[in-house]
N, C-alpha and C. Protein backbone atom coordinates (compact mmCIF):
# COMPACT_ATOMS: atom_id res chain seq x y z
N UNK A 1 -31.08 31.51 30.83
CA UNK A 1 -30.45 30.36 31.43
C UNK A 1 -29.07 30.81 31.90
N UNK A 2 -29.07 30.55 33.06
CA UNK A 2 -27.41 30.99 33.85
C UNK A 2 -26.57 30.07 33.40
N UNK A 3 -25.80 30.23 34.00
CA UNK A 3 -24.28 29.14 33.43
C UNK A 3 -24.46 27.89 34.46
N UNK A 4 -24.91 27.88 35.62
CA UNK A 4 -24.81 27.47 36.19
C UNK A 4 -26.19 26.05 35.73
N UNK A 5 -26.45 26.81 35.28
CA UNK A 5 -27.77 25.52 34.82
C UNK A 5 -27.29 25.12 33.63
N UNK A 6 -26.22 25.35 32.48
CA UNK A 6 -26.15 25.18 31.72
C UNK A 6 -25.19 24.17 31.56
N UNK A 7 -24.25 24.22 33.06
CA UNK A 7 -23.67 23.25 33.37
C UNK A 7 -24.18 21.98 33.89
N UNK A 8 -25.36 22.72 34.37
CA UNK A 8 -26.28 21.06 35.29
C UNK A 8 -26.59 20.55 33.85
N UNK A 9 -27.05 21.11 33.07
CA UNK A 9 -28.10 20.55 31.70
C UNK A 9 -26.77 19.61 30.86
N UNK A 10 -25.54 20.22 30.83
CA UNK A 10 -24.41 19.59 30.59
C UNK A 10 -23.69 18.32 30.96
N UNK A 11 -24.17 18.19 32.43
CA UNK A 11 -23.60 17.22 33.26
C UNK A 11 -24.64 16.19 33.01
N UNK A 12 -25.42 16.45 33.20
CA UNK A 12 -27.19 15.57 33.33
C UNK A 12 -27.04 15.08 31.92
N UNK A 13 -26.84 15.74 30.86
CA UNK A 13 -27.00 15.13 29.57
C UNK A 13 -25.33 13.96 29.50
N UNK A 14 -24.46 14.18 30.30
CA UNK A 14 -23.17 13.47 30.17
C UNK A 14 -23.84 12.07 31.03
N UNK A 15 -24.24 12.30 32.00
CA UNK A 15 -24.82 11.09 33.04
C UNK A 15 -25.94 10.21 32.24
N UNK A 16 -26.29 11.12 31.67
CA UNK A 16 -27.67 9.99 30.33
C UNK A 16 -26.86 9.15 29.55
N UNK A 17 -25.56 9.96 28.74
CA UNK A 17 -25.32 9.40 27.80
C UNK A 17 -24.52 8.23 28.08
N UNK A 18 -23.51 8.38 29.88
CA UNK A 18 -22.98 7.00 30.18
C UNK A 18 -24.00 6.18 30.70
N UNK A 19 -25.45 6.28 31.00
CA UNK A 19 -26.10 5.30 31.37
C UNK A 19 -26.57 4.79 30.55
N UNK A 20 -26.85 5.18 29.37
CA UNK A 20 -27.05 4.74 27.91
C UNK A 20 -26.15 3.39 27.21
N UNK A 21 -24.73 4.53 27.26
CA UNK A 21 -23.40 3.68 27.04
C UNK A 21 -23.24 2.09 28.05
N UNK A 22 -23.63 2.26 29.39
CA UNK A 22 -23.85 1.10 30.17
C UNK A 22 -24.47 0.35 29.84
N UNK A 23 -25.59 0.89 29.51
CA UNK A 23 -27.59 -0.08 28.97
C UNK A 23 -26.54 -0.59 27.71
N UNK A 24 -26.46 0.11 26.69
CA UNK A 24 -25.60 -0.58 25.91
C UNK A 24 -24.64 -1.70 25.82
N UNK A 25 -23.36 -1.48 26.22
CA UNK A 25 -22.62 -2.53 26.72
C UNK A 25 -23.25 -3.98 27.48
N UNK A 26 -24.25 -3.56 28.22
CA UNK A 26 -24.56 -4.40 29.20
C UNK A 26 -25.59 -5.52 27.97
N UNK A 27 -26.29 -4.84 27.83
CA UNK A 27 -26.76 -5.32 25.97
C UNK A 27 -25.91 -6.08 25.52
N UNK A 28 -25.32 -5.62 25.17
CA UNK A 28 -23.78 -6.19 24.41
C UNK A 28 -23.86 -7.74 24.70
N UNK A 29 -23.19 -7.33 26.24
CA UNK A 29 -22.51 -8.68 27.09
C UNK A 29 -23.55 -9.65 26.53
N UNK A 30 -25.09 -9.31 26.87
CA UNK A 30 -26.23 -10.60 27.14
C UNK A 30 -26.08 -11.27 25.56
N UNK A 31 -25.99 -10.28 24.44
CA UNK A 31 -26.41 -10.68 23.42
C UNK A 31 -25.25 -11.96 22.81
N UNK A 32 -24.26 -11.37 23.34
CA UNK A 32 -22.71 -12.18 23.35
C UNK A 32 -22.87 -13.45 24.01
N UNK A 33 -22.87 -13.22 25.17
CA UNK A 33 -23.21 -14.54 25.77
C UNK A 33 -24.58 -15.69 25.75
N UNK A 34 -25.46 -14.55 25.07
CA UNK A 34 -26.56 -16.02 24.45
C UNK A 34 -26.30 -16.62 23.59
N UNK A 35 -25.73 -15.89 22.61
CA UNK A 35 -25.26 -16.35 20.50
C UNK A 35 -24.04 -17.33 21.39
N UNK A 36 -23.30 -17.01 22.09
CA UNK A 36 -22.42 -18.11 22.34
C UNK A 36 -23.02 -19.64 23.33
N UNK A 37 -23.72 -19.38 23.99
CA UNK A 37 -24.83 -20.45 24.68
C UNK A 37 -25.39 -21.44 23.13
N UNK A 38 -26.05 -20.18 22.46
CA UNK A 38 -26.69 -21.40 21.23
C UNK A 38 -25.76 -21.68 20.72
N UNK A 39 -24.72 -21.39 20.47
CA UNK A 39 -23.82 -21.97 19.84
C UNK A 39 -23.21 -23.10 20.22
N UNK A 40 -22.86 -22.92 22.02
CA UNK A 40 -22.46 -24.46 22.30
C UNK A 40 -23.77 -25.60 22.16
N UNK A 41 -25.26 -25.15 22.17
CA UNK A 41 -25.96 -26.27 22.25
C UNK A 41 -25.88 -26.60 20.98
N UNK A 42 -25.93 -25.86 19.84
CA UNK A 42 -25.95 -26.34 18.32
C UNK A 42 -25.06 -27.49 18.38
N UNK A 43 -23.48 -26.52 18.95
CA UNK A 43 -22.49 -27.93 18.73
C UNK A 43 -23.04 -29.11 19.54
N UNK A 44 -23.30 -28.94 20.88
CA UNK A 44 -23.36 -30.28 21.10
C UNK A 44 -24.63 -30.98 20.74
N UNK A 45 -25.90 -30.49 20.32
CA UNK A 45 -26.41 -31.29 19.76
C UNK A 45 -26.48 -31.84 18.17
N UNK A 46 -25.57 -30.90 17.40
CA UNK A 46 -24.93 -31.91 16.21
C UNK A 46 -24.03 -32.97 16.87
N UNK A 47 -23.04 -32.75 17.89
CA UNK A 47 -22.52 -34.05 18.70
C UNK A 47 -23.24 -35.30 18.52
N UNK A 48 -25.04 -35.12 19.36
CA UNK A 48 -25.26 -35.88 20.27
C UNK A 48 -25.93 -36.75 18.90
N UNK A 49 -26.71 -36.05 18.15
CA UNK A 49 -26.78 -36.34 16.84
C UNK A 49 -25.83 -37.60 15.90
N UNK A 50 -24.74 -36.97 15.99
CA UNK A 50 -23.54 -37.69 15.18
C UNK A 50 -23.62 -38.94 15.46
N UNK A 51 -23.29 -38.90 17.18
CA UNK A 51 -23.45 -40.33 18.13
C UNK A 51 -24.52 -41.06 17.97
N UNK A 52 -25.89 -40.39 17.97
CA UNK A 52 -27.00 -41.58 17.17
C UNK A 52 -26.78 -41.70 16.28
N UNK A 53 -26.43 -41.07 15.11
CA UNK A 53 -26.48 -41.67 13.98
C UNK A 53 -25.66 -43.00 13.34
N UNK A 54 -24.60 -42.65 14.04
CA UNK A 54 -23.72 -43.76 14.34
C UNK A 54 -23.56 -45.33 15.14
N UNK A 55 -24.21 -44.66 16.13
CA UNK A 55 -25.08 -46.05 16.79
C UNK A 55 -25.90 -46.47 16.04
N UNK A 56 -26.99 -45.98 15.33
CA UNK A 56 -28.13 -46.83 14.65
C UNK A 56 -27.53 -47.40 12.98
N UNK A 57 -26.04 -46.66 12.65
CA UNK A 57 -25.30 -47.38 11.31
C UNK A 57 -25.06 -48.23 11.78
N UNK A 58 -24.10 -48.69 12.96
CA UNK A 58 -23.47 -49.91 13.29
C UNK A 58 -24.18 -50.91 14.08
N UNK A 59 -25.55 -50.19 14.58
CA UNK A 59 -26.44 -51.89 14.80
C UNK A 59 -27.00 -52.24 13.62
N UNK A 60 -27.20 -51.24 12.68
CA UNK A 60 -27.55 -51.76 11.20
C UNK A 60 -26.59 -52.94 10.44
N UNK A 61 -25.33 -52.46 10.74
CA UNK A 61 -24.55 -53.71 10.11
C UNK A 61 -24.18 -54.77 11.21
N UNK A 62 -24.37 -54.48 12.54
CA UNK A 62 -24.20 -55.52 13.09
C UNK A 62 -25.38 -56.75 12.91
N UNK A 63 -26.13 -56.05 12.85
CA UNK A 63 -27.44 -56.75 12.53
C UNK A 63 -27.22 -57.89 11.00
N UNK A 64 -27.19 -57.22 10.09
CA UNK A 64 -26.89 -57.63 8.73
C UNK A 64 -25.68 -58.41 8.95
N UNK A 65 -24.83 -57.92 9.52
CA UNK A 65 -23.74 -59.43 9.54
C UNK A 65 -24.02 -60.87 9.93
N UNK A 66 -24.85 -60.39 11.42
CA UNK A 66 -25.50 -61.38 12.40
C UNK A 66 -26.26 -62.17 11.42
N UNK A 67 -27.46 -61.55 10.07
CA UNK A 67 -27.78 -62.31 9.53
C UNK A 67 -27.25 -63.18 8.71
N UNK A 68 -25.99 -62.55 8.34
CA UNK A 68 -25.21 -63.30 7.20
C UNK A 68 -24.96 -64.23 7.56
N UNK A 69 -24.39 -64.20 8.71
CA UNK A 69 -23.31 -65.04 9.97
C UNK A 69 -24.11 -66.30 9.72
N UNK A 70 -25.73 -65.92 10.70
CA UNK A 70 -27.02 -67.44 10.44
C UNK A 70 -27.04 -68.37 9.77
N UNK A 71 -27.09 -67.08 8.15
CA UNK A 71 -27.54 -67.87 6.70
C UNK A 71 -26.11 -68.82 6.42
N UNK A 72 -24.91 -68.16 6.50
CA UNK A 72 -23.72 -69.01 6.67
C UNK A 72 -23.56 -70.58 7.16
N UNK A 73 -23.60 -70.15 8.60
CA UNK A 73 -24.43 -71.32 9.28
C UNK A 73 -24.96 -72.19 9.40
N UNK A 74 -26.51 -71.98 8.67
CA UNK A 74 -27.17 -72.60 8.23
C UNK A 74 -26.89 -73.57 7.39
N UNK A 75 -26.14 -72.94 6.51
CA UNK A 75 -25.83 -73.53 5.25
C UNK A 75 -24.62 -74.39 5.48
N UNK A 76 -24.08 -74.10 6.28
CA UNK A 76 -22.47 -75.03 6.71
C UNK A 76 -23.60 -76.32 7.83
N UNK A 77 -24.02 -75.94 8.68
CA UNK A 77 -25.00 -77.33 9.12
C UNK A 77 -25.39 -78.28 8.18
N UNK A 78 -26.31 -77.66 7.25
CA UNK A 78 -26.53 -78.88 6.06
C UNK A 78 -25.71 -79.45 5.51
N UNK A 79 -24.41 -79.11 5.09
CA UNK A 79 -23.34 -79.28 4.71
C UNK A 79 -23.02 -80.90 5.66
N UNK A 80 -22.94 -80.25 6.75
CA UNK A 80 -22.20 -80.75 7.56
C UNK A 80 -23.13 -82.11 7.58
N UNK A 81 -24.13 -82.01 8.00
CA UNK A 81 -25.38 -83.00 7.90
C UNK A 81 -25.04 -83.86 6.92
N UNK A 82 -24.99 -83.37 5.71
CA UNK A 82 -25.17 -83.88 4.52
C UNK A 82 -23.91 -85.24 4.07
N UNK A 83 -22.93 -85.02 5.11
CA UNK A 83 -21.37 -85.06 4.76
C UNK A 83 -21.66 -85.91 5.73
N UNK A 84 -21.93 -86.13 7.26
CA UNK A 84 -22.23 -86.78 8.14
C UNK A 84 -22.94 -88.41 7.98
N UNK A 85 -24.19 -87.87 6.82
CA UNK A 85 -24.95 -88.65 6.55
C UNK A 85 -24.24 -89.87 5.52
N UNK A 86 -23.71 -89.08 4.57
CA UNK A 86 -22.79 -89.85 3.62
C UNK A 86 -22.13 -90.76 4.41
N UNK A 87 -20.63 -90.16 5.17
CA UNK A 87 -19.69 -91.03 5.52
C UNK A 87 -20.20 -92.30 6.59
N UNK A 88 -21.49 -91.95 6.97
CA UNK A 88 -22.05 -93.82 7.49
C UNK A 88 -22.62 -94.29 6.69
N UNK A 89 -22.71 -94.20 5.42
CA UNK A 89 -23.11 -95.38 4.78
C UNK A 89 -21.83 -95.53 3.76
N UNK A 90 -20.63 -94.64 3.71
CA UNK A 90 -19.66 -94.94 2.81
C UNK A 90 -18.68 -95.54 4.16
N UNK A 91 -18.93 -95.81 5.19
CA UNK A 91 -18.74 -96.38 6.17
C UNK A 91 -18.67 -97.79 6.51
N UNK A 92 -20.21 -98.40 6.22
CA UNK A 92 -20.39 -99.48 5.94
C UNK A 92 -20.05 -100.29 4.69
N UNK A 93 -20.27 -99.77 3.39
CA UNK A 93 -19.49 -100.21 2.55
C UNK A 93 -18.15 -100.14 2.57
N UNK A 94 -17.13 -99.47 3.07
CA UNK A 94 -15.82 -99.37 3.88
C UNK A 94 -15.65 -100.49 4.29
N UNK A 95 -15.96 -100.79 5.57
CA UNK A 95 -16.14 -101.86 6.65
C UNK A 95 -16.45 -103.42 5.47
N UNK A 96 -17.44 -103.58 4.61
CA UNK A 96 -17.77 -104.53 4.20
C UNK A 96 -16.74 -105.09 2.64
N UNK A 97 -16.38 -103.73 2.24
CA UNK A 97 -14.96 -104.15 1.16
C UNK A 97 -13.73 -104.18 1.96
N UNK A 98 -13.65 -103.74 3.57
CA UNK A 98 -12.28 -104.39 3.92
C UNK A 98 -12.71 -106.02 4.27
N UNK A 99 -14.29 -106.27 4.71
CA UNK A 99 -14.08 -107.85 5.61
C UNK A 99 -14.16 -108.57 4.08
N UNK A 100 -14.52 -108.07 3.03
CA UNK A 100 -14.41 -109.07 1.40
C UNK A 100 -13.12 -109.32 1.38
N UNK A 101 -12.25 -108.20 1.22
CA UNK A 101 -11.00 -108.41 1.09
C UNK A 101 -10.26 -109.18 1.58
N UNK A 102 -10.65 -109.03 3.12
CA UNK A 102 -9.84 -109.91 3.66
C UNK A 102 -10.41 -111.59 3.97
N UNK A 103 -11.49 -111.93 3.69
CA UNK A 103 -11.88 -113.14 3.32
C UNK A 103 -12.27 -113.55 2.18
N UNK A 104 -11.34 -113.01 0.90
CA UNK A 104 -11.17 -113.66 -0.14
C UNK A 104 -9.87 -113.73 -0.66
N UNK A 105 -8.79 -113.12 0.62
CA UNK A 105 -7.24 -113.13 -0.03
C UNK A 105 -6.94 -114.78 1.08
């Protein structure tokens, strides 16, 4: 082997090893920039996540209030009914101990 080939075999093996070093790097980059891709979808779909979960807590208690709110309601109507019903007939006896009163003074 001459020198002269020993230099080609030299050079040729230097040109492998930066196309290697390239393939490499270039490797690199993709592997970098996918792990960082999943990474933003992880985050944003723990995000998008968070946001449902949160929406379906607070129609949960909106819900449960709404029912409370009803049963409340409900219960203040009868009330109210009940109180309604009274004061016309404590109404008429009203009305009938003021006209006694005043046609027996």
């Amino acid at each position: 082997m001459g020198m002269s080939e020993v230099l080609r075999s030299i050079k040729n093996a230097e040109q492998a090893a930066e196309k290697r070093l390239a393939d490499a790097q270039d490797e690199s980059a993709k592997i970098l920039s996918d792990a960082r891709r999943q990474a933003s979808e992880t985050v944003q779909n723990a995000a998008d996540e968070t946001v449902a979960l949160t929406q379906n807590i607070l129609d949960a208690a909106r819900n449960k209030a709404q029912a409370e709110a009803d049963q409340v309601k409900s219960v203040g109507s009868g009330e109210v009914a009940t109180i309604e019903s009274n004061s016309s007939t404590n109404q008429d006896k009203a009305v009938q101990l003021v006209v006694d009163a005043l046609t027996s003074a």
